[in-house]
PDB file of N, CA and C in Angstrom:
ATOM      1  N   UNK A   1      10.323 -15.898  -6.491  1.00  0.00           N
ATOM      2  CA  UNK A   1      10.523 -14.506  -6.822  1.00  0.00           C
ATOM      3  C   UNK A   1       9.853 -13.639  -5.759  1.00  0.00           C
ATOM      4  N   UNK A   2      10.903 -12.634  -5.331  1.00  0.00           N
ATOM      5  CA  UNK A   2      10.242 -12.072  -4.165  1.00  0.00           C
ATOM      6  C   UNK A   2       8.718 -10.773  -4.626  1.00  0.00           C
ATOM      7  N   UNK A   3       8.263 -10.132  -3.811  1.00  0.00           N
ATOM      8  CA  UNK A   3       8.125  -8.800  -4.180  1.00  0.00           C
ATOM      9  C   UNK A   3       8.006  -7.934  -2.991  1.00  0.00           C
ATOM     10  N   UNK A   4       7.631  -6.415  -3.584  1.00  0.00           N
ATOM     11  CA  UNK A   4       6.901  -5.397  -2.920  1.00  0.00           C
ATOM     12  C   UNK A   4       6.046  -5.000  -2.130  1.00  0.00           C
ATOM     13  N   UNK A   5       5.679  -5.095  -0.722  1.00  0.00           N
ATOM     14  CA  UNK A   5       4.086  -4.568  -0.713  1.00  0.00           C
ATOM     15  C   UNK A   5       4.293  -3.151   0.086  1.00  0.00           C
ATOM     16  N   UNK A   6       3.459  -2.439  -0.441  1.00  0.00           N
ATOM     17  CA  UNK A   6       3.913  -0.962   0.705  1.00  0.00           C
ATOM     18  C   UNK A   6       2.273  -0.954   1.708  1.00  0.00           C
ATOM     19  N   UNK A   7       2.654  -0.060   2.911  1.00  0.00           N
ATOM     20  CA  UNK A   7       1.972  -0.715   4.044  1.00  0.00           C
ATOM     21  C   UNK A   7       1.331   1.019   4.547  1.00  0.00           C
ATOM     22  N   UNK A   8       0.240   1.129   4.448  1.00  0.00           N
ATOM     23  CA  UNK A   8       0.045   3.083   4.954  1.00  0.00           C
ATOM     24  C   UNK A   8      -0.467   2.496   6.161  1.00  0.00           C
ATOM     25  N   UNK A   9       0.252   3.433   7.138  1.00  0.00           N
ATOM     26  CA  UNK A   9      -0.205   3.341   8.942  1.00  0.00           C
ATOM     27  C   UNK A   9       0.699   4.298   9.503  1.00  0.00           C
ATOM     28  N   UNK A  10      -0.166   4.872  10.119  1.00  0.00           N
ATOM     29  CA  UNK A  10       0.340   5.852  11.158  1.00  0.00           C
ATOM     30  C   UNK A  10       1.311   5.403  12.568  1.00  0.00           C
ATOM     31  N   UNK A  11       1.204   4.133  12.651  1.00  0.00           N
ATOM     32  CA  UNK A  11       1.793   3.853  14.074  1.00  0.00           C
ATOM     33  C   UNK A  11       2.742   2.777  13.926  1.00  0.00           C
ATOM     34  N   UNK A  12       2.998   2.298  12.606  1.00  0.00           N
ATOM     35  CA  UNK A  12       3.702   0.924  13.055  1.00  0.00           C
ATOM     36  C   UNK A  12       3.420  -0.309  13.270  1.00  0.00           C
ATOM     37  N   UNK A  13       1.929  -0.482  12.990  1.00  0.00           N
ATOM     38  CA  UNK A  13       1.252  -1.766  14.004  1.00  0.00           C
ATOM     39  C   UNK A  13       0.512  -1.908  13.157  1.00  0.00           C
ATOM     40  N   UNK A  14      -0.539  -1.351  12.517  1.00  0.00           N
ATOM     41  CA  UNK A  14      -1.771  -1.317  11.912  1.00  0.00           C
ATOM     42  C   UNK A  14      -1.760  -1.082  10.805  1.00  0.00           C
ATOM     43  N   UNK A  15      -2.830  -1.893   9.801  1.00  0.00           N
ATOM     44  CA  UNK A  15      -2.660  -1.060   8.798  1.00  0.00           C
ATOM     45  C   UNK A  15      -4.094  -0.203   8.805  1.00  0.00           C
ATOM     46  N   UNK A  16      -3.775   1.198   8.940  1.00  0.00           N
ATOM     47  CA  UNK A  16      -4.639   1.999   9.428  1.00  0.00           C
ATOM     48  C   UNK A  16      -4.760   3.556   8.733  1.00  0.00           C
ATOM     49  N   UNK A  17      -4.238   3.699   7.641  1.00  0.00           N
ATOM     50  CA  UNK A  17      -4.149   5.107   6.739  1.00  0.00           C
ATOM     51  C   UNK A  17      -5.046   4.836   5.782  1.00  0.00           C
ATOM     52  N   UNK A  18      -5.924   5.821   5.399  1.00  0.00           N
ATOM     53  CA  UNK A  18      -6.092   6.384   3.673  1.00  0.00           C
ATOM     54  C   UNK A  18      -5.394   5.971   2.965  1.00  0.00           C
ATOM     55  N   UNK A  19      -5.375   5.599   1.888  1.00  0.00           N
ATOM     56  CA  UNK A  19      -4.435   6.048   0.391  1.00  0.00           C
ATOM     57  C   UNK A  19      -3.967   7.384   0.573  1.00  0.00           C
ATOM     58  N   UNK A  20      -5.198   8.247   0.588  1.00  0.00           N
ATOM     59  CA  UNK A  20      -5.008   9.405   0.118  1.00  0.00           C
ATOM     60  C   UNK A  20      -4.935   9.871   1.234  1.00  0.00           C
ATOM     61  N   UNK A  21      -4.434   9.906   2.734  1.00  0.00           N
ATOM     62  CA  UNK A  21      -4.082  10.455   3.730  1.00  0.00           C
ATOM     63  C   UNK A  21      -2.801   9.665   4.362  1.00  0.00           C
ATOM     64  N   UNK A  22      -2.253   9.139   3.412  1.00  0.00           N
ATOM     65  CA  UNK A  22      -1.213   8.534   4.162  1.00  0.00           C
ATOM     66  C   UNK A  22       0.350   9.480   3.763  1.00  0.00           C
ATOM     67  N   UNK A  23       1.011   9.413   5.355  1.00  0.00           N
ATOM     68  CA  UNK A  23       1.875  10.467   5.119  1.00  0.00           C
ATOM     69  C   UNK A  23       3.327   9.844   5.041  1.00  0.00           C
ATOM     70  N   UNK A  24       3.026   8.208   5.225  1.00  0.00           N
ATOM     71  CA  UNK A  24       4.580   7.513   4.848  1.00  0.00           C
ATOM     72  C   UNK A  24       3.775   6.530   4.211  1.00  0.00           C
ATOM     73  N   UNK A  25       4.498   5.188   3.953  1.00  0.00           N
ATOM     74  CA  UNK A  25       4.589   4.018   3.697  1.00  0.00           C
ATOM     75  C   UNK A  25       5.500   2.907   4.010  1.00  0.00           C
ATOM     76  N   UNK A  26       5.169   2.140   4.665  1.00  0.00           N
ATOM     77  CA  UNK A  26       6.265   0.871   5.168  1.00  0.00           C
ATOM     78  C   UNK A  26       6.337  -0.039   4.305  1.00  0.00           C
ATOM     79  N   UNK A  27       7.740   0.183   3.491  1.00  0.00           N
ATOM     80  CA  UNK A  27       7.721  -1.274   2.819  1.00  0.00           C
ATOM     81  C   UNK A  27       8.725  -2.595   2.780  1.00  0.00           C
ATOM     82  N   UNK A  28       7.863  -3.610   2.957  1.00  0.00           N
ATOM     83  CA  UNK A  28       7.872  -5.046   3.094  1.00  0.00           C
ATOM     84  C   UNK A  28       8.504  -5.852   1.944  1.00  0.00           C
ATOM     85  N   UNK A  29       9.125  -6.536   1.901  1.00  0.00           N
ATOM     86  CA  UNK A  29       9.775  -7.726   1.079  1.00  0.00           C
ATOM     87  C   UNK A  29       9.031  -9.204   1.321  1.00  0.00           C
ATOM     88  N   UNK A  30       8.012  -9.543   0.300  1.00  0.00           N
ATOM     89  CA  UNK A  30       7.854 -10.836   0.944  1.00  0.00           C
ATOM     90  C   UNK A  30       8.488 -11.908  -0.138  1.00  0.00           C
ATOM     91  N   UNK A  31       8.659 -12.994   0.050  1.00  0.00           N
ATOM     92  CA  UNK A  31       9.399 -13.756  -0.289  1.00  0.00           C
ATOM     93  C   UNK A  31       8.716 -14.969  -0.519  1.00  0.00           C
ATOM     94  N   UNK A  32       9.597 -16.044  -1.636  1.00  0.00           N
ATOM     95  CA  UNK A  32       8.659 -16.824  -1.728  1.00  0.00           C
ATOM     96  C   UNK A  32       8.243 -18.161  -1.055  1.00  0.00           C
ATOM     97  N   UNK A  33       8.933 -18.188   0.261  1.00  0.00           N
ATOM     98  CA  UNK A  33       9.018 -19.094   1.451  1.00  0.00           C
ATOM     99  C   UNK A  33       7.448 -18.787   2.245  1.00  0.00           C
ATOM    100  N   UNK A  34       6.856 -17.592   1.896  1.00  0.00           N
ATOM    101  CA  UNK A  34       5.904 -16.895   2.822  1.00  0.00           C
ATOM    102  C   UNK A  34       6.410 -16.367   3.785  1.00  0.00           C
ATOM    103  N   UNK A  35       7.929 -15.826   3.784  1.00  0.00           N
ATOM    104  CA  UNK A  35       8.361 -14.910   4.735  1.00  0.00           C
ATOM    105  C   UNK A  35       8.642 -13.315   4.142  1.00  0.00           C
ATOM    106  N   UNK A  36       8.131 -12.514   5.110  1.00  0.00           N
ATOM    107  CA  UNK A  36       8.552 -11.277   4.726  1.00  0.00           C
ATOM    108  C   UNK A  36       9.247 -10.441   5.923  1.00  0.00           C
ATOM    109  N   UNK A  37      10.127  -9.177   5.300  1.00  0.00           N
ATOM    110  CA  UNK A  37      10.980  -8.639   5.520  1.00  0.00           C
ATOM    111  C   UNK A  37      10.554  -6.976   5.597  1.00  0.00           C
ATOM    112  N   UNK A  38      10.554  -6.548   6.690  1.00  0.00           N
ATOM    113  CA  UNK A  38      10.655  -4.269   6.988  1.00  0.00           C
ATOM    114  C   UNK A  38      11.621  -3.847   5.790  1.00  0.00           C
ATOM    115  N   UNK A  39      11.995  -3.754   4.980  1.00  0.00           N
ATOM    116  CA  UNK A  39      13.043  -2.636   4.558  1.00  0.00           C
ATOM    117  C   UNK A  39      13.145  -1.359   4.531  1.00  0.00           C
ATOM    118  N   UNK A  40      11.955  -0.262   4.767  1.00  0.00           N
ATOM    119  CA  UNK A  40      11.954   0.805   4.745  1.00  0.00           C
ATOM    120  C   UNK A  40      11.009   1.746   5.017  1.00  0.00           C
ATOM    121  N   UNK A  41      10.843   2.812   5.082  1.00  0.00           N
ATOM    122  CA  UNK A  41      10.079   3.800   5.799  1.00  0.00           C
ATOM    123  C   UNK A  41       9.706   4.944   4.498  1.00  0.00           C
ATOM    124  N   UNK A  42       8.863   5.363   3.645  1.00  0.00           N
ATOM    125  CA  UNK A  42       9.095   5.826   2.418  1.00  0.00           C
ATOM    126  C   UNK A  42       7.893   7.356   2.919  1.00  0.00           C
ATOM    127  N   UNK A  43       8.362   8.471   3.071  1.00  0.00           N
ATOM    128  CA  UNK A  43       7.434   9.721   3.536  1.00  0.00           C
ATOM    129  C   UNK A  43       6.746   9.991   2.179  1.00  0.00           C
ATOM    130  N   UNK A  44       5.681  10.118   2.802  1.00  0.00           N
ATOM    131  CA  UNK A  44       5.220  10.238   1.226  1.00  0.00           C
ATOM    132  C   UNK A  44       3.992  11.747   1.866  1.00  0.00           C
ATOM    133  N   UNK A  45       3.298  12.475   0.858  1.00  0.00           N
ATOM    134  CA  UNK A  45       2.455  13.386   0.360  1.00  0.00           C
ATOM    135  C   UNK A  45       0.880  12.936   0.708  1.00  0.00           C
ATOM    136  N   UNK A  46       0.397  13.894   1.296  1.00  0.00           N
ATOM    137  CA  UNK A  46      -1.281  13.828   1.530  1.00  0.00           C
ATOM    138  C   UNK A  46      -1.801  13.872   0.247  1.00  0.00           C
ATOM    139  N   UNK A  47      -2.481  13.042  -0.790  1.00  0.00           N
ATOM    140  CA  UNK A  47      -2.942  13.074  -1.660  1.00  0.00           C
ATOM    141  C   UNK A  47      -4.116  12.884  -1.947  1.00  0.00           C
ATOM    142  N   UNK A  48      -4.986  13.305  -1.035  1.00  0.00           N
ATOM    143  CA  UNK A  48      -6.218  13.730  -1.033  1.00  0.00           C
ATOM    144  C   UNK A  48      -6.724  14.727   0.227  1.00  0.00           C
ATOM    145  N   UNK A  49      -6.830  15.625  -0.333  1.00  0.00           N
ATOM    146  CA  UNK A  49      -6.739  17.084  -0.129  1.00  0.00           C
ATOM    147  C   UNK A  49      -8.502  17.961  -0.795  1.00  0.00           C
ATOM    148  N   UNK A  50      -9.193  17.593   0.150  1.00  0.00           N
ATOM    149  CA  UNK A  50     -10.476  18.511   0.331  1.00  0.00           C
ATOM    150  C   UNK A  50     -11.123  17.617  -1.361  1.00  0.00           C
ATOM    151  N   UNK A  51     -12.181  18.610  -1.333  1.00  0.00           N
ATOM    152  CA  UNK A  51     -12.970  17.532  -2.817  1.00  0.00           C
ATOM    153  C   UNK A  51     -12.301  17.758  -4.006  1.00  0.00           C
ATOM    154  N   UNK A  52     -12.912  17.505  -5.022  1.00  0.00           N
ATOM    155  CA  UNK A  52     -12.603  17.155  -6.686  1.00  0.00           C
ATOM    156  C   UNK A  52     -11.108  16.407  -6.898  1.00  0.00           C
ATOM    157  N   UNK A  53     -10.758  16.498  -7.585  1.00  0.00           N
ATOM    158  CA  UNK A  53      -9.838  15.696  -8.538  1.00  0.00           C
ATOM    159  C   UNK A  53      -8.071  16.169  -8.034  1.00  0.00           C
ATOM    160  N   UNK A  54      -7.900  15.601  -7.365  1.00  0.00           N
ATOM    161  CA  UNK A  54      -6.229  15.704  -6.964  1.00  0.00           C
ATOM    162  C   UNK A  54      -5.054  14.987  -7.846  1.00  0.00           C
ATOM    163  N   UNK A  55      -5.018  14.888  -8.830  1.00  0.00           N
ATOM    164  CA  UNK A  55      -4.597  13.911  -9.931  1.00  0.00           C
ATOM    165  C   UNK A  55      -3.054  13.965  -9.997  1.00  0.00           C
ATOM    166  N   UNK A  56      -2.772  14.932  -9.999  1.00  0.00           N
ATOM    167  CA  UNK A  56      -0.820  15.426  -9.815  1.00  0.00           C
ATOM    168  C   UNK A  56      -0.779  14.633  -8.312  1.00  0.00           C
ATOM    169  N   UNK A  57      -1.194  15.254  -7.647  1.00  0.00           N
ATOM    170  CA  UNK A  57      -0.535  14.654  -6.065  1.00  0.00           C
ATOM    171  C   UNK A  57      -0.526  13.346  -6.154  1.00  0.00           C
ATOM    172  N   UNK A  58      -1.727  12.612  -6.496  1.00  0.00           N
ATOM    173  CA  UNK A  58      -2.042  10.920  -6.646  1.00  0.00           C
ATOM    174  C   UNK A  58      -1.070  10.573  -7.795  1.00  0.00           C
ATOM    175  N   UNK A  59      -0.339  10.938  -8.631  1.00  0.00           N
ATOM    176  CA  UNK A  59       0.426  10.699  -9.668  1.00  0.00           C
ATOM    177  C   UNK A  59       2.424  10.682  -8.780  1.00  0.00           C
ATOM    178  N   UNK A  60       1.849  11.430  -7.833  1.00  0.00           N
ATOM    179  CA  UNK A  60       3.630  11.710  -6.848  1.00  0.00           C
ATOM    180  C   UNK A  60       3.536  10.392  -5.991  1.00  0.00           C
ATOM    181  N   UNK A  61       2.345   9.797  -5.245  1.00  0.00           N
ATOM    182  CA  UNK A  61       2.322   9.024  -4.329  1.00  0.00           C
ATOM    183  C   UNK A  61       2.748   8.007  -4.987  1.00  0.00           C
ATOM    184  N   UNK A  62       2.111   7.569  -6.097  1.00  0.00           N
ATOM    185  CA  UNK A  62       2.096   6.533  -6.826  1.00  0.00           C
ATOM    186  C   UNK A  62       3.355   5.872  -7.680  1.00  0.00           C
ATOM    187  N   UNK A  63       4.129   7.321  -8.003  1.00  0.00           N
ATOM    188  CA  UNK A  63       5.035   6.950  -8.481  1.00  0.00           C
ATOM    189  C   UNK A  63       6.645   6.769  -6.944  1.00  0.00           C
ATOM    190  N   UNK A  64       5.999   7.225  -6.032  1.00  0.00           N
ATOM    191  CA  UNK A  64       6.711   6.962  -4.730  1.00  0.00           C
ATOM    192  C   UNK A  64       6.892   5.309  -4.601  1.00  0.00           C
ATOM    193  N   UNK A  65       5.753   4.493  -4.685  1.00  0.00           N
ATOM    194  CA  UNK A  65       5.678   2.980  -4.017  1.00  0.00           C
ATOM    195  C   UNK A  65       5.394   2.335  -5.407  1.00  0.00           C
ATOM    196  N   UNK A  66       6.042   2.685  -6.999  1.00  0.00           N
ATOM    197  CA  UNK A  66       6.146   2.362  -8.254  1.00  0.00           C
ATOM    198  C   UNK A  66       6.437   1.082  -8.454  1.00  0.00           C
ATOM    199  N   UNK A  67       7.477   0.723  -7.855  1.00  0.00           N
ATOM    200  CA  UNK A  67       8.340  -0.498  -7.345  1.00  0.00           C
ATOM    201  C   UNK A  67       7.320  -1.675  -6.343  1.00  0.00           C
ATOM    202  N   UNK A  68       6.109  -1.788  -5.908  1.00  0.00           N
ATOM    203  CA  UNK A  68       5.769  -2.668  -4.950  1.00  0.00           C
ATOM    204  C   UNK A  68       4.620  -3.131  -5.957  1.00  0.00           C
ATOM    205  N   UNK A  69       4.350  -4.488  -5.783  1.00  0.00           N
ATOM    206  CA  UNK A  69       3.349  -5.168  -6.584  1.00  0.00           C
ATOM    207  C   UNK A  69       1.654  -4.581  -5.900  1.00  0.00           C
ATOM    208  N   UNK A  70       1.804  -4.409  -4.162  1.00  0.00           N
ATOM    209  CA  UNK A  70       1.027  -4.451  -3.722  1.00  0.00           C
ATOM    210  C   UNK A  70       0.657  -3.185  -2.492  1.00  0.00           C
ATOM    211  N   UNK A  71      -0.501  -2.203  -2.276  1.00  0.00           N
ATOM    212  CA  UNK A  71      -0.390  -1.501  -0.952  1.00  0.00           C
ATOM    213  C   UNK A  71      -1.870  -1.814  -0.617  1.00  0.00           C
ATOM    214  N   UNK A  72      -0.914  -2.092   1.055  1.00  0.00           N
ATOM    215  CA  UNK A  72      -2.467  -2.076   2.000  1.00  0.00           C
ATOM    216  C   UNK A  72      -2.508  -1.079   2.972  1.00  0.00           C
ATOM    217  N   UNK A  73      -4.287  -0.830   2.962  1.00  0.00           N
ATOM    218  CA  UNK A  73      -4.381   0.413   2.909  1.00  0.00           C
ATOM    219  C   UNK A  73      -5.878   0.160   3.840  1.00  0.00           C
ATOM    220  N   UNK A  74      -6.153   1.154   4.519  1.00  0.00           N
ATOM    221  CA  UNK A  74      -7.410   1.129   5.479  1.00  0.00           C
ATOM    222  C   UNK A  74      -8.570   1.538   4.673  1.00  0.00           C
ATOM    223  N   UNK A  75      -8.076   2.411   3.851  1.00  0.00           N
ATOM    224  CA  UNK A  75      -9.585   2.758   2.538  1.00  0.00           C
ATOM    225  C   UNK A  75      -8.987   3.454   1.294  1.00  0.00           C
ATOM    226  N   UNK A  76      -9.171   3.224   0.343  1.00  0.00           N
ATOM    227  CA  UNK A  76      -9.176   3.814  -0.656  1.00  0.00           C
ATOM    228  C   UNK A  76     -10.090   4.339  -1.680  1.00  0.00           C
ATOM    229  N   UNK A  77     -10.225   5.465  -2.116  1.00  0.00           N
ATOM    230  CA  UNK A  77     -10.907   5.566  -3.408  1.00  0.00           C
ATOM    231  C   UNK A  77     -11.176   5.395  -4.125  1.00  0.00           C
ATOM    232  N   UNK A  78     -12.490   5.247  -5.452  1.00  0.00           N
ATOM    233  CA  UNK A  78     -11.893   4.699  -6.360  1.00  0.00           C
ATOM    234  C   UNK A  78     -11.627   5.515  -7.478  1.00  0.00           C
ATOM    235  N   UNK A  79     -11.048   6.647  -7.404  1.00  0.00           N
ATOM    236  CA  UNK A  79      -9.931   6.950  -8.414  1.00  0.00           C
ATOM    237  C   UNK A  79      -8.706   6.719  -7.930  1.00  0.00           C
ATOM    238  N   UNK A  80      -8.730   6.359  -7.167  1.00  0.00           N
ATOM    239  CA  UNK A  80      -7.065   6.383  -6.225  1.00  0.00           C
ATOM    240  C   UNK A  80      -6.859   4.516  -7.007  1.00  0.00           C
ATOM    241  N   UNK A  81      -7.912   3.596  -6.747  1.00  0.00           N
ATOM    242  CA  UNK A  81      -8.000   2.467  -7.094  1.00  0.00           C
ATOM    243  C   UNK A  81      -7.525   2.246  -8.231  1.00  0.00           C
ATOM    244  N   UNK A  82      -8.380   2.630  -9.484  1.00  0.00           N
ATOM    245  CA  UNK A  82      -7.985   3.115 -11.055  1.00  0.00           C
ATOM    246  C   UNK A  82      -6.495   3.335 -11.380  1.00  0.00           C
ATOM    247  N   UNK A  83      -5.924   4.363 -10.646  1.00  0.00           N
ATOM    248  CA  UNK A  83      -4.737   4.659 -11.190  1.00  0.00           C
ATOM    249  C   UNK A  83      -3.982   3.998  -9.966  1.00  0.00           C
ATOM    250  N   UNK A  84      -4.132   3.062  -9.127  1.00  0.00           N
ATOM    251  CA  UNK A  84      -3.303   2.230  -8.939  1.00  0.00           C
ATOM    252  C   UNK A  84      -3.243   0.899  -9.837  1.00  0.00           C
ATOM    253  N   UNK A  85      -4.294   0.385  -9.997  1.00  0.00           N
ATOM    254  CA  UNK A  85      -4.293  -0.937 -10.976  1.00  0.00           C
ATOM    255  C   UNK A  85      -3.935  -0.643 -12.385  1.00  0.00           C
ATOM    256  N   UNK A  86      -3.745   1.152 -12.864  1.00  0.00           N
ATOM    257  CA  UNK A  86      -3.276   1.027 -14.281  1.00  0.00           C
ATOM    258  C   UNK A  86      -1.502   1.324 -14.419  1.00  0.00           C
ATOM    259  N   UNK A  87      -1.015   1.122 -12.692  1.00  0.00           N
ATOM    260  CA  UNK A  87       0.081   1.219 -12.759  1.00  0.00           C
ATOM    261  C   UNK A  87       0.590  -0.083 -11.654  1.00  0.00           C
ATOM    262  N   UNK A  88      -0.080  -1.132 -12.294  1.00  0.00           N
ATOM    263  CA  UNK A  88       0.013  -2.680 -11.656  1.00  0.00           C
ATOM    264  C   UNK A  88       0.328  -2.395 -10.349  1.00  0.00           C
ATOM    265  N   UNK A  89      -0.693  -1.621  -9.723  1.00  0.00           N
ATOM    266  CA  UNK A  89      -0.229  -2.001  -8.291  1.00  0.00           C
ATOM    267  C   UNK A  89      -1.877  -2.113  -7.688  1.00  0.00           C
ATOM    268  N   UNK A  90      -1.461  -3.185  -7.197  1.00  0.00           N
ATOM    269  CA  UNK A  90      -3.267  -3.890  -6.142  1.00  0.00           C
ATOM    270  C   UNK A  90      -3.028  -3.301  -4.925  1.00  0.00           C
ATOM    271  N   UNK A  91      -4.465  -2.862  -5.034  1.00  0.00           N
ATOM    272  CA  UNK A  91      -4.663  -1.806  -3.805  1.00  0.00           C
ATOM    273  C   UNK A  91      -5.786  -3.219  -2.569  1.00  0.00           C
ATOM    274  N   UNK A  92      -5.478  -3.288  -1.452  1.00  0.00           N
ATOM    275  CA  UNK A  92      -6.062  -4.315  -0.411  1.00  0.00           C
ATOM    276  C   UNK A  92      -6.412  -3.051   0.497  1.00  0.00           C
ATOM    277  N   UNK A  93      -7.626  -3.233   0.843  1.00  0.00           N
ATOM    278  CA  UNK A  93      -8.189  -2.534   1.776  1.00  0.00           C
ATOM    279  C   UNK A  93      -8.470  -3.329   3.058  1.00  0.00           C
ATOM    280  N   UNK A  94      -7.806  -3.539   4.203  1.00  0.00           N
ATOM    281  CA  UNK A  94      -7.819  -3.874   5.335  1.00  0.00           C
ATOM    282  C   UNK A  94      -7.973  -3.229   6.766  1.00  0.00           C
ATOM    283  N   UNK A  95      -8.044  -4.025   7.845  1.00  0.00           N
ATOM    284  CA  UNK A  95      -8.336  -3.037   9.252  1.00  0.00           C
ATOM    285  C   UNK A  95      -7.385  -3.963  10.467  1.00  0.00           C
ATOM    286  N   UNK A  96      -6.462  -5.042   9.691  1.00  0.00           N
ATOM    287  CA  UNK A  96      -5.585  -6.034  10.135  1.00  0.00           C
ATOM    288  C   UNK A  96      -4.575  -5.577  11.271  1.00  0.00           C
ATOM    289  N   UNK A  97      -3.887  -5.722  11.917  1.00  0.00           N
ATOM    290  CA  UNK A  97      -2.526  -4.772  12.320  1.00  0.00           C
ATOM    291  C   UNK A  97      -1.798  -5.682  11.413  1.00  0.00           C
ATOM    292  N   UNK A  98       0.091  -5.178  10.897  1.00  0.00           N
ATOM    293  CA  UNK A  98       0.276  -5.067   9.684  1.00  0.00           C
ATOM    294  C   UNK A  98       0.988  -6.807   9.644  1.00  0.00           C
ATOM    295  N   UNK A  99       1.515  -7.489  10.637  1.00  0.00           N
ATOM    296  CA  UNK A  99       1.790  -8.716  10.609  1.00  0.00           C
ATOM    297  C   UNK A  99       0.873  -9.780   9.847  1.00  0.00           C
ATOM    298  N   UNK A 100      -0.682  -9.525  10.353  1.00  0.00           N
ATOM    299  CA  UNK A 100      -1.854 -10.375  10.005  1.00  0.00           C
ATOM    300  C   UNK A 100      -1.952  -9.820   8.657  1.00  0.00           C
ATOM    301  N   UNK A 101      -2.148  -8.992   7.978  1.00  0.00           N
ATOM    302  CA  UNK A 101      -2.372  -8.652   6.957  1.00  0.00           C
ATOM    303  C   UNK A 101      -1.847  -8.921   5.724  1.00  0.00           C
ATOM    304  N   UNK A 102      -0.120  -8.838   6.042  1.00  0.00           N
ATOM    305  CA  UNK A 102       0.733  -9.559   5.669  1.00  0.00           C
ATOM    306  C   UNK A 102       0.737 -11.021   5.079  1.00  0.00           C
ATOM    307  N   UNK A 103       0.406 -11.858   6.325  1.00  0.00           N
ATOM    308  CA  UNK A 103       0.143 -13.031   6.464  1.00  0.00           C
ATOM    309  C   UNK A 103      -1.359 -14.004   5.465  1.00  0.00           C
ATOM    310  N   UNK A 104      -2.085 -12.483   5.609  1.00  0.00           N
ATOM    311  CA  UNK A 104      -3.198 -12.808   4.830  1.00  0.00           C
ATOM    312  C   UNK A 104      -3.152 -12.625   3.434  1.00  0.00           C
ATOM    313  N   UNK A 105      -2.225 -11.736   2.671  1.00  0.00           N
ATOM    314  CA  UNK A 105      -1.881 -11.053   1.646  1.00  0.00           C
ATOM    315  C   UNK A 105      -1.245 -12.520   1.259  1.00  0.00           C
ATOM    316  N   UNK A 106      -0.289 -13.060   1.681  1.00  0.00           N
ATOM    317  CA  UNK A 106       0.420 -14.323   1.324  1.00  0.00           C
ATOM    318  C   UNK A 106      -0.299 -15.363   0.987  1.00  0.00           C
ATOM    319  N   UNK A 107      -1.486 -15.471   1.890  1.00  0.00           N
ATOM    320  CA  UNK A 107      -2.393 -16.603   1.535  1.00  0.00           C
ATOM    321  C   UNK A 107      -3.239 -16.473   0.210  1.00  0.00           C
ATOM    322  N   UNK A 108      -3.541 -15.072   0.170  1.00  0.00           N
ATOM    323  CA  UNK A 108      -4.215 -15.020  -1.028  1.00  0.00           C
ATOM    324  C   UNK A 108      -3.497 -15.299  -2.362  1.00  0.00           C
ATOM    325  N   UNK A 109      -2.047 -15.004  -2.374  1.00  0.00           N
ATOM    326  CA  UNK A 109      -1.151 -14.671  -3.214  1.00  0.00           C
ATOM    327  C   UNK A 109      -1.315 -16.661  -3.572  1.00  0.00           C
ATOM    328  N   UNK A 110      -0.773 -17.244  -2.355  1.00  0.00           N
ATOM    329  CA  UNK A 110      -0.537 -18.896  -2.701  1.00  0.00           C
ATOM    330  C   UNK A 110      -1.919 -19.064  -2.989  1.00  0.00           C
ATOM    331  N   UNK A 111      -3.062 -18.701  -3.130  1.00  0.00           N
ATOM    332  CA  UNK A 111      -4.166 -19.592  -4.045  1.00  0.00           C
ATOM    333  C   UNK A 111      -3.873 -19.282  -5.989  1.00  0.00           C
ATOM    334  N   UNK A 112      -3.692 -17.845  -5.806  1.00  0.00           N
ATOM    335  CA  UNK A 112      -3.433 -17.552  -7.413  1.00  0.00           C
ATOM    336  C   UNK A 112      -2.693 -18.276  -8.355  1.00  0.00           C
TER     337      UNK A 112
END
């Protein structure tokens, strides 16, 4: 069974965005061979925006990459964390470029 992972990076290469500063998302198909697949480019909303509680915006992002089991991400918050895991999606905080990360995401996946 395949799934989802969405990927925040500014360049294509890295996974190198915020959660909450990421202004697209790349998402990946991985499969259960341990191969994965680009399918798409998803623009998404700055959702963290100066201090306190951004909760609507983090509620738009979230329901943007709704569909992916998994996003990796260069840092996240942890309210950003919270209301990703109460909407089954695992948040991976990495500094990988996005092939390795990938690759590493898979390995973890085949111990579970």
């Amino acid at each position: 069974m395949s799934y989802k992972v969405a990927v925040a990076s500014n360049d294509g290469k890295f996974v190198n965005e915020h959660f909450g500063r990421a202004e697209k998302f790349m998402i990946y198909e991985i499969y259960d061979d341990g191969t994965y697949k680009f399918l798409e480019t998803r623009d998404s909303s700055i959702s963290c925006i100066g201090e306190g509680n951004n909760q609507n915006a983090r509620s738009k992002v979230i329901d943007l990459i709704s569909d992916v089991k998994t996003v990796l991400v260069a840092n996240v918050g942890p309210g950003a964390i919270d209301d990703l895991i109460n909407n089954n999606i695992k948040p991976y905080a990495t500094s990988f470029d996005i092939d390795s990360a990938l690759n590493e995401l898979i390995k973890l996946d085949n111990k579970n």
